[in-house]
N, C-alpha and C. Protein backbone atom coordinates (compact mmCIF):
# COMPACT_ATOMS: atom_id res chain seq x y z
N UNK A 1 7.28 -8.53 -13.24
CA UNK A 1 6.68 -7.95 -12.05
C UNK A 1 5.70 -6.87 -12.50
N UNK A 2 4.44 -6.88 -12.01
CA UNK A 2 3.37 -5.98 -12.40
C UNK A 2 3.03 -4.97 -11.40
N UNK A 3 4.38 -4.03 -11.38
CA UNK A 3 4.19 -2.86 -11.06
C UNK A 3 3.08 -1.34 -11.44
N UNK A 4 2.36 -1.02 -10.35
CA UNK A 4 1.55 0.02 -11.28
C UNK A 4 1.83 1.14 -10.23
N UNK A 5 2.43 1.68 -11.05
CA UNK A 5 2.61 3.65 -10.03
C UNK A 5 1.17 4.33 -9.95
N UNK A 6 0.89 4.47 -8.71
CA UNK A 6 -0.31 5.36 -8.55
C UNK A 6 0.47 7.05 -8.43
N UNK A 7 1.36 7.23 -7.85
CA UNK A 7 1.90 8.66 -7.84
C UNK A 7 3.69 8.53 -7.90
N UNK A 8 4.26 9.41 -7.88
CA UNK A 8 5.58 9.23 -8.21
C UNK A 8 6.13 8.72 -6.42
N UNK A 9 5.67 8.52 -5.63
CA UNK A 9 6.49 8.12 -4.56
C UNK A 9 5.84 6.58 -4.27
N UNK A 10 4.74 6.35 -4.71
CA UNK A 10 3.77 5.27 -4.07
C UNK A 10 3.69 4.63 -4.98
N UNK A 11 3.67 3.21 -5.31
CA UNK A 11 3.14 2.26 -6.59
C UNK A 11 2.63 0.86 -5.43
N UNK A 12 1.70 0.36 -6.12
CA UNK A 12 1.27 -1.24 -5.72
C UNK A 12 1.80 -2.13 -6.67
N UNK A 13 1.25 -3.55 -6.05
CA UNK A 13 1.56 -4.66 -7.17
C UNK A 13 1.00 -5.54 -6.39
N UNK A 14 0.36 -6.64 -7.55
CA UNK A 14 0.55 -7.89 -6.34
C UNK A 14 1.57 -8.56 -5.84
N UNK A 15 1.24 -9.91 -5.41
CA UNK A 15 2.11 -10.65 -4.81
C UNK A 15 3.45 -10.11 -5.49
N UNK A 16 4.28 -9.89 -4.61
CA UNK A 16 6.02 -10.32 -5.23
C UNK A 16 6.61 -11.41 -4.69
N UNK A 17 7.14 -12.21 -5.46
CA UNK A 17 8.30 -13.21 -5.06
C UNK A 17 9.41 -12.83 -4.50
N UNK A 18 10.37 -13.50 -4.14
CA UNK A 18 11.19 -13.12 -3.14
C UNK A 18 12.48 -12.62 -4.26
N UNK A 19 12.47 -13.42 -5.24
CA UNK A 19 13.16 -12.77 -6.60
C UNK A 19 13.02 -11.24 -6.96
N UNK A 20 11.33 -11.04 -7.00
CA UNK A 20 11.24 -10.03 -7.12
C UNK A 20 11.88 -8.62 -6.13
N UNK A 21 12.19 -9.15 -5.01
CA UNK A 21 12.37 -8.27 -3.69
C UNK A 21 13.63 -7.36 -4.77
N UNK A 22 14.43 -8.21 -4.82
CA UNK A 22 15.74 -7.44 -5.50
C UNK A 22 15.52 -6.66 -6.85
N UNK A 23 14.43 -6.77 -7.52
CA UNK A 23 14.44 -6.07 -8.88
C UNK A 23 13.69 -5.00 -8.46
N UNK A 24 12.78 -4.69 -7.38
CA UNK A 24 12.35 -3.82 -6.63
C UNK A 24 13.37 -2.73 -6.13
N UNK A 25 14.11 -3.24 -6.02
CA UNK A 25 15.16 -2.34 -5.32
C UNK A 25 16.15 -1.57 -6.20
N UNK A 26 16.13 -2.79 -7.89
CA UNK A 26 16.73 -1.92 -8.85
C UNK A 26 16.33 -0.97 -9.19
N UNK A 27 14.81 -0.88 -9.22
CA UNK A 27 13.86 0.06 -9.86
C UNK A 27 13.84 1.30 -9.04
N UNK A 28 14.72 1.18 -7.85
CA UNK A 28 14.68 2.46 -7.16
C UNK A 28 13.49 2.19 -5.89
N UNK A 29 13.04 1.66 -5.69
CA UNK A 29 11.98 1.52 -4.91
C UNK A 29 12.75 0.89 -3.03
N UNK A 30 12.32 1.98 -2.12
CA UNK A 30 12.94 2.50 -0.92
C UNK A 30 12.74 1.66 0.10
N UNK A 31 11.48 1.08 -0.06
CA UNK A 31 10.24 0.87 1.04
C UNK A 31 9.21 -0.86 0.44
N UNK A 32 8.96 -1.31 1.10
CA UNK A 32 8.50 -2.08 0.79
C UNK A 32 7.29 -2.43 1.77
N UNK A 33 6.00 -2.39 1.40
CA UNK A 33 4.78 -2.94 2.39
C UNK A 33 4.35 -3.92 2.09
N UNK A 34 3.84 -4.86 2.99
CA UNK A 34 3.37 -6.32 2.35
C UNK A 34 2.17 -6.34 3.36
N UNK A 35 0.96 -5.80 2.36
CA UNK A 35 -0.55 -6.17 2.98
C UNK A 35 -1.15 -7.59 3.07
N UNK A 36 -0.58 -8.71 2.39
CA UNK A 36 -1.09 -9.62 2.52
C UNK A 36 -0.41 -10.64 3.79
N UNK A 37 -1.63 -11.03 4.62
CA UNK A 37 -1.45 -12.24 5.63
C UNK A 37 -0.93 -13.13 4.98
N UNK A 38 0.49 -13.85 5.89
CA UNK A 38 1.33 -15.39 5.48
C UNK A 38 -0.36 -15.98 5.51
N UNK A 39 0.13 -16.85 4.57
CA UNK A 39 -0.96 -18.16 4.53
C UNK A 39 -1.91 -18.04 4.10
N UNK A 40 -2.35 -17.06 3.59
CA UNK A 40 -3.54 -16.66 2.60
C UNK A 40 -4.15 -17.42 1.12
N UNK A 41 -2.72 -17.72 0.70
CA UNK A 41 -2.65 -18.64 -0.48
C UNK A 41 -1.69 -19.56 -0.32
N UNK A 42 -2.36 -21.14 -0.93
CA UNK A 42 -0.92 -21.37 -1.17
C UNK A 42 0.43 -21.61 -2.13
N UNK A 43 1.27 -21.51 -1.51
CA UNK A 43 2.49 -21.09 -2.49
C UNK A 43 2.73 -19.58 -2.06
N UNK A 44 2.15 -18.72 -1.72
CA UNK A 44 3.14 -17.53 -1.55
C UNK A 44 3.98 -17.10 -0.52
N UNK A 45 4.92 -16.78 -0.99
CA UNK A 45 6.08 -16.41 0.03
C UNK A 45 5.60 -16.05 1.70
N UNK A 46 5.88 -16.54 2.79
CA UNK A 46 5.87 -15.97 3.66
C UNK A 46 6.46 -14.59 3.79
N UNK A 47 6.26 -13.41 5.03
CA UNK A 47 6.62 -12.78 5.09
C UNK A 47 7.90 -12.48 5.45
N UNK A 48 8.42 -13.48 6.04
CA UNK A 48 10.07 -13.71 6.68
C UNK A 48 10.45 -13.75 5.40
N UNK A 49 10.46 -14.58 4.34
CA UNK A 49 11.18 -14.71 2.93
C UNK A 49 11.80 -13.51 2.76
N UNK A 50 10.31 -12.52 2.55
CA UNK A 50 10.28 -11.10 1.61
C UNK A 50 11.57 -10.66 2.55
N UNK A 51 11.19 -10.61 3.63
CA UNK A 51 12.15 -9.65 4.85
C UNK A 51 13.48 -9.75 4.72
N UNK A 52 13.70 -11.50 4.55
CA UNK A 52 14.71 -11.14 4.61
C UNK A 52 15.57 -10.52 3.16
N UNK A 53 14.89 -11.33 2.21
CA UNK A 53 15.35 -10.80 0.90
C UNK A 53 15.57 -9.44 0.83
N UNK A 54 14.38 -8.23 1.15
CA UNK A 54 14.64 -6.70 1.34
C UNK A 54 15.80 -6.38 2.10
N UNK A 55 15.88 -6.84 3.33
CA UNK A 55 17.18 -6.49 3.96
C UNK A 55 18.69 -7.08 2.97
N UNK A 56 18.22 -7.95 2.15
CA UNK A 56 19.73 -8.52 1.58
C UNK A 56 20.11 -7.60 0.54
N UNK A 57 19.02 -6.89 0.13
CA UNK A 57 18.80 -5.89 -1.10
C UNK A 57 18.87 -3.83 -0.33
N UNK A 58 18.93 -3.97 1.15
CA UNK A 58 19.20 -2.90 1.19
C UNK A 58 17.57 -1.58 1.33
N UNK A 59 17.13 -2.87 1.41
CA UNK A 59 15.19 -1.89 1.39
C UNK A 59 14.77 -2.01 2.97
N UNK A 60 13.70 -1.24 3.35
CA UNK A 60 13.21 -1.63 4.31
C UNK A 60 11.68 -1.89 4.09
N UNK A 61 11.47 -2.74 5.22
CA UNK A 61 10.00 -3.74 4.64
C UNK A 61 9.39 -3.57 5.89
N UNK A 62 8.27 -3.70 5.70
CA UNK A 62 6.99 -3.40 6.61
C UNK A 62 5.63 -4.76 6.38
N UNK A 63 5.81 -4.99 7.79
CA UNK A 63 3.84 -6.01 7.68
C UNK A 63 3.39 -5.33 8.07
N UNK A 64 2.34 -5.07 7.19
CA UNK A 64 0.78 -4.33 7.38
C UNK A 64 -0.36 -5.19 6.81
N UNK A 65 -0.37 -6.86 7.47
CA UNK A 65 -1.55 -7.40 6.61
C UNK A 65 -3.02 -6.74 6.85
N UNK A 66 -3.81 -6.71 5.78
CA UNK A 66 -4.96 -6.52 5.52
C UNK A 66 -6.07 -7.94 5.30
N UNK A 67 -6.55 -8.22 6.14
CA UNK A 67 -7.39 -9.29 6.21
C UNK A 67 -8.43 -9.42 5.14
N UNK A 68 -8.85 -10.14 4.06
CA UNK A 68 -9.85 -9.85 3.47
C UNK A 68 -11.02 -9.84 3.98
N UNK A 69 -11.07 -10.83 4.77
CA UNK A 69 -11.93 -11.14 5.91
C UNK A 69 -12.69 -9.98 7.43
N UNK A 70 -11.79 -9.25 7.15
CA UNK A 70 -11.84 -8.29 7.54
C UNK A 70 -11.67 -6.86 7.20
N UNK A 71 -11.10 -6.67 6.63
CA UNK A 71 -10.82 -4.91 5.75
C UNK A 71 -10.18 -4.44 6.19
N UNK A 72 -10.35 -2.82 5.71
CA UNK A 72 -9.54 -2.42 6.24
C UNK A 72 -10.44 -1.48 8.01
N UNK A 73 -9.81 -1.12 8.79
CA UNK A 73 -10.38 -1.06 9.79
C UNK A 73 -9.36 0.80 10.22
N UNK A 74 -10.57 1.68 11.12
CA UNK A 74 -9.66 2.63 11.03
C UNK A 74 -8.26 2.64 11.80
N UNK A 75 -7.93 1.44 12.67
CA UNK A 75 -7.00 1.36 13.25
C UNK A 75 -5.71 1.65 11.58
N UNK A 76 -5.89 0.10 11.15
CA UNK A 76 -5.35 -0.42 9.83
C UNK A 76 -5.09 1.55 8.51
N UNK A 77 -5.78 2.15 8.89
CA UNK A 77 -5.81 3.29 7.52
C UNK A 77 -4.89 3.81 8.60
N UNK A 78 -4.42 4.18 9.82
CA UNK A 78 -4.03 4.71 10.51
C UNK A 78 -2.67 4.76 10.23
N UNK A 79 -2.70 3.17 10.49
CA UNK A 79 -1.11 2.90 10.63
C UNK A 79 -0.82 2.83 9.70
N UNK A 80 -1.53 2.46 8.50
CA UNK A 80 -0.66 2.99 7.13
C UNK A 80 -0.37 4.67 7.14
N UNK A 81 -0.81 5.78 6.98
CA UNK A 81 -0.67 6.56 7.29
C UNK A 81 0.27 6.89 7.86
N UNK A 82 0.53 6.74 8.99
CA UNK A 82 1.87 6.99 9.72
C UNK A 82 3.11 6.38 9.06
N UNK A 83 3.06 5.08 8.68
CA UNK A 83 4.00 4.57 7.86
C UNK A 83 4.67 4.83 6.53
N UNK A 84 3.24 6.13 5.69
CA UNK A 84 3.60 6.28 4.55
C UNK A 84 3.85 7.49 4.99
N UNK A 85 3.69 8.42 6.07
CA UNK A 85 4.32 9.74 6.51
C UNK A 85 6.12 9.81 7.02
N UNK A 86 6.39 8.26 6.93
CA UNK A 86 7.59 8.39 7.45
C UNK A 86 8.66 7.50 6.62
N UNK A 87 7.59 6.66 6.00
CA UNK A 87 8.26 6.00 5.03
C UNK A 87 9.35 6.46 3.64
N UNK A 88 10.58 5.61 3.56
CA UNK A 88 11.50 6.53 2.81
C UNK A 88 11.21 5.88 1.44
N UNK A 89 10.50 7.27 0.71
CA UNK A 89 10.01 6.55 -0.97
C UNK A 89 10.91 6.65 -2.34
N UNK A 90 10.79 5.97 -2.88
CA UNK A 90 9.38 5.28 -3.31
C UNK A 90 8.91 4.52 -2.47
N UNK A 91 7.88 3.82 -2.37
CA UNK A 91 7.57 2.89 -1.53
C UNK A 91 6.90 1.87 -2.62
N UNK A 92 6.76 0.48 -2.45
CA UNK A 92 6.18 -0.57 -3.16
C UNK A 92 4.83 -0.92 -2.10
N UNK A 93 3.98 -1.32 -2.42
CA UNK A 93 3.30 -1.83 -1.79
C UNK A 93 2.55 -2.94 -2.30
N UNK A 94 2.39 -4.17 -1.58
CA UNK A 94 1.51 -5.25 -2.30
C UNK A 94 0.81 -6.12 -1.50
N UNK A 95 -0.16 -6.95 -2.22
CA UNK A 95 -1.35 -7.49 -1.48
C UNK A 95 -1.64 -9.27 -2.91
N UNK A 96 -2.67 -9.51 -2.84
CA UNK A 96 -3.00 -10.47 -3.37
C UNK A 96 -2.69 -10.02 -4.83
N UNK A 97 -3.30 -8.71 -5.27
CA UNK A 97 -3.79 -8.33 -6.04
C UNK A 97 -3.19 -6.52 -6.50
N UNK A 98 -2.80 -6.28 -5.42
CA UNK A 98 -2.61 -4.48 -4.97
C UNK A 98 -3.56 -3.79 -4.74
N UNK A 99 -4.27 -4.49 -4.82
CA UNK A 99 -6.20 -3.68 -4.73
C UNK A 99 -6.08 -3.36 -3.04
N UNK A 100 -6.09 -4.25 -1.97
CA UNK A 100 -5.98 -3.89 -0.77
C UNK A 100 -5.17 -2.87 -0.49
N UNK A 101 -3.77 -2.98 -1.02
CA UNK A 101 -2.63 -1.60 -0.80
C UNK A 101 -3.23 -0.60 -1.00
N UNK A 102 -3.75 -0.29 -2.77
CA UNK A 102 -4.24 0.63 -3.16
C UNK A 102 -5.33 1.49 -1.98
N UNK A 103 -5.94 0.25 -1.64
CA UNK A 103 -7.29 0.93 -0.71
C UNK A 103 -6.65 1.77 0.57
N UNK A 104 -5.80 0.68 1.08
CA UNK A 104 -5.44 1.25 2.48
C UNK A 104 -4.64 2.65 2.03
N UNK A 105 -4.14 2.77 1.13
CA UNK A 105 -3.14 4.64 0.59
C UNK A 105 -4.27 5.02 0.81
N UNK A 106 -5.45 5.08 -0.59
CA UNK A 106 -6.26 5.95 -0.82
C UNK A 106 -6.86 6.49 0.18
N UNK A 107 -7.58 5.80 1.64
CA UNK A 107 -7.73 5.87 2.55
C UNK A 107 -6.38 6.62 3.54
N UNK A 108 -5.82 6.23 3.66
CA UNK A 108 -4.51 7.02 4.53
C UNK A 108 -4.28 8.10 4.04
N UNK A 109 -4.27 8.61 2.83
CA UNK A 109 -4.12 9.77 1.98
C UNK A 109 -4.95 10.70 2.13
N UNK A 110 -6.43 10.08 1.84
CA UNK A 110 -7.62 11.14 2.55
C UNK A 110 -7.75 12.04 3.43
N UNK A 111 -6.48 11.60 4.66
CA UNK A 111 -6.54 13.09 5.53
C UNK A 111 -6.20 14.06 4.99
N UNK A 112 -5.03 14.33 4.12
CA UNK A 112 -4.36 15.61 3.92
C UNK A 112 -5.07 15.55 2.31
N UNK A 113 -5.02 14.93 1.67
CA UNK A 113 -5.31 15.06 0.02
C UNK A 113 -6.62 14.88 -0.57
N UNK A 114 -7.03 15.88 -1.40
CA UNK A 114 -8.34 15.68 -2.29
C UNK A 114 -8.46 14.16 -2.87
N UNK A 115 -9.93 13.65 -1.88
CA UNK A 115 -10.70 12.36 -2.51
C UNK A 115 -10.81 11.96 -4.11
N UNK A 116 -10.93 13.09 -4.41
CA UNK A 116 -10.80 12.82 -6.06
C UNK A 116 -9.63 12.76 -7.18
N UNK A 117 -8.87 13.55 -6.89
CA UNK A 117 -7.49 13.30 -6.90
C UNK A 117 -6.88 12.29 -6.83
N UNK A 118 -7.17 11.71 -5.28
CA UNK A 118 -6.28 10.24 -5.15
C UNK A 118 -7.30 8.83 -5.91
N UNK A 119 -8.81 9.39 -6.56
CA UNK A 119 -9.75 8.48 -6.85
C UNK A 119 -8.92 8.54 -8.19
N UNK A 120 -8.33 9.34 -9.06
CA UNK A 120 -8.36 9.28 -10.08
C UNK A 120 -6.79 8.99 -10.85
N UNK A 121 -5.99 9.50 -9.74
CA UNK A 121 -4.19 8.58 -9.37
C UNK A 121 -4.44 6.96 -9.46
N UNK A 122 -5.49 6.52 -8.28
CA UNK A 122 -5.46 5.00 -8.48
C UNK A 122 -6.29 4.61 -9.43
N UNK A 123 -7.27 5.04 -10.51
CA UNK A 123 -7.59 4.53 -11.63
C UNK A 123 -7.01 4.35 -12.37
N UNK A 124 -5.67 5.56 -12.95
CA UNK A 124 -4.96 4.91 -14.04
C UNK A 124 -3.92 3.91 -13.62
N UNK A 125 -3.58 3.45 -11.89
CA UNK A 125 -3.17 2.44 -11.88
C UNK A 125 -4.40 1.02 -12.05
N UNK A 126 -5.28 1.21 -12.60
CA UNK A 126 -6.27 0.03 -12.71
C UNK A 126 -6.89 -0.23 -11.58
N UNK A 127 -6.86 0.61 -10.70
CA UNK A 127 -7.91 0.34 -9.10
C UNK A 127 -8.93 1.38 -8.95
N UNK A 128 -10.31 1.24 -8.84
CA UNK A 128 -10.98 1.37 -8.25
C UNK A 128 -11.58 1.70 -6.96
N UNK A 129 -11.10 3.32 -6.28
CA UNK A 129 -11.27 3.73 -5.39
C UNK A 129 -12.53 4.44 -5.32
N UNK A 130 -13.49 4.72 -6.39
CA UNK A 130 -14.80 5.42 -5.90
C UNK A 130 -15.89 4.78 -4.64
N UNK A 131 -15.79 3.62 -4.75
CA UNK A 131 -16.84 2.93 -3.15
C UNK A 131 -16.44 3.57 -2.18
N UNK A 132 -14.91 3.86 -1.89
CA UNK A 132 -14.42 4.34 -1.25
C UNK A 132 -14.70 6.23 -0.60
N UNK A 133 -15.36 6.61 -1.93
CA UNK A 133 -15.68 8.36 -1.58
C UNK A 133 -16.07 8.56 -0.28
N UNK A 134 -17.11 8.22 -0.41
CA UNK A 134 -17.83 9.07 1.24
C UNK A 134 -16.91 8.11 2.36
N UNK A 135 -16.44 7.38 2.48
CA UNK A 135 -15.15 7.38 3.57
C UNK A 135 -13.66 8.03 3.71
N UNK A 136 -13.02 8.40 2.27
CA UNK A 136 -12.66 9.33 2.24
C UNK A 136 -12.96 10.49 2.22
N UNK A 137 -14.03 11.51 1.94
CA UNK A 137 -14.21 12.58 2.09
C UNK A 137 -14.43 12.89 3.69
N UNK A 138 -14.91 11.35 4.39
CA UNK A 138 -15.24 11.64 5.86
C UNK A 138 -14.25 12.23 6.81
N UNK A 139 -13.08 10.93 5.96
CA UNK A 139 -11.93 11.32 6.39
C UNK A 139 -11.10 12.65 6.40
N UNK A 140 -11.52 12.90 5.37
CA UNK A 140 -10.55 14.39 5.05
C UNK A 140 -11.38 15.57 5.92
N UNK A 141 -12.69 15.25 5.97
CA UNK A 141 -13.69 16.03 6.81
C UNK A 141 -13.48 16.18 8.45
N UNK A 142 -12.92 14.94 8.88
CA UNK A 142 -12.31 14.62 9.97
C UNK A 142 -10.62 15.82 10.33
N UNK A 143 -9.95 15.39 9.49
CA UNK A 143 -8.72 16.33 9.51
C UNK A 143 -8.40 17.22 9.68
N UNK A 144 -9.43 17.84 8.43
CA UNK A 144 -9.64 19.34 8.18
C UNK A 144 -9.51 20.35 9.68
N UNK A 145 -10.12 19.78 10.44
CA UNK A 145 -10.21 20.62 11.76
C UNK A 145 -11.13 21.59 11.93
N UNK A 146 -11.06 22.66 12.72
CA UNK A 146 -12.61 23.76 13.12
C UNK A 146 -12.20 24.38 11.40
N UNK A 147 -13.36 25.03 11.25
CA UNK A 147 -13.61 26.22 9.97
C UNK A 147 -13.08 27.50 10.65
C-alpha cells in the first residue's frame, strides 16, 4: 500500500483495495476518505466494498468523489473542510492517484493554514500543490476576515 503522510494527522494514497481497508486500520489510521467516483476505472473497488470493509475494521469512511471531469469545485473544498475539521485522525485519504485528495486538503487547509507550508507538506509527499497558490492564498485571504 503506497501510503504518503503529508502531515502527522492527514496522509493520501491511491486507490486502496478492500484488503487494504484493514491494514489501514493497523497502521493506526481513524478515518478514511474515498475521492474517487465508483466506476471511474475498471476493476476498482466500488465504494460499498471499501465501506463496508472500514466498518468491519472499526474505521469510519467518507464519499467525497472528486470528478476529474470536473474538479474540485468550492462547494467540494468546503465539504472537505468540514470533514477534516471533524474528522477523527489520522485520516487516509485516496483518489486514483492521491493527487485529487492531496488537492482537495491543500485547498480545505488554506483557510486557517499558510499556502506555503501546506505547498511544501504535500511535496515531500510527491504532490504538487503550487498551481494551486493563488487559490489558496485567495482562500486564506477570504478567512482571514476584516484587518
Amino acid at each position: 500500500m503506497d501510503i504518503r503522510p503529508i502531515t502527522p494527522d492527514f496522509s493520501a494514497a491511491p486507490q486502496i483495495t478492500v484488503a487494504e481497508v484493514a491494514e489501514a486500520a493497523r497502521r493506526g489510521f481513524r478515518t478514511l476518505i474515498c475521492n474517487r467516483p465508483d466506476g471511474e476505472e475498471p476493476g476498482q473497488p466500488d465504494f460499498a466494498e471499501i465501506e463496508k470493509a472500514a466498518r468491519d475494521a472499526g474505521i469510519a469512511v467518507h464519499y467525497m468523489p472528486i470528478s476529474n471531469a470536473v474538479g474540485l469545485t468550492a462547494t467540494t473544498v468546503d465539504a472537505m473542510a468540514d470533514l477534516l475539521a471533524t474528522a477523527e485522525g489520522p485520516v487516509l485519504a485516496f483518489c486514483r492517484s492521491g493527487t485529487r485528495s492531496t488537492l482537495a486538503w491543500g485547498m480545505a487547509m488554506a483557510a486557517k493554514d499558510d499556502p506555503e507550508t501546506l505547498i511544501r507538506a504535500a511535496a515531500t509527499a510527491g504532490y504538487d500543490l503550487t498551481p494551486l497558490r493563488p487559490a489558496m492564498e485567495a482562500r486564506q485571504a477570504t478567512n482571514r476576515g476584516p484587518a
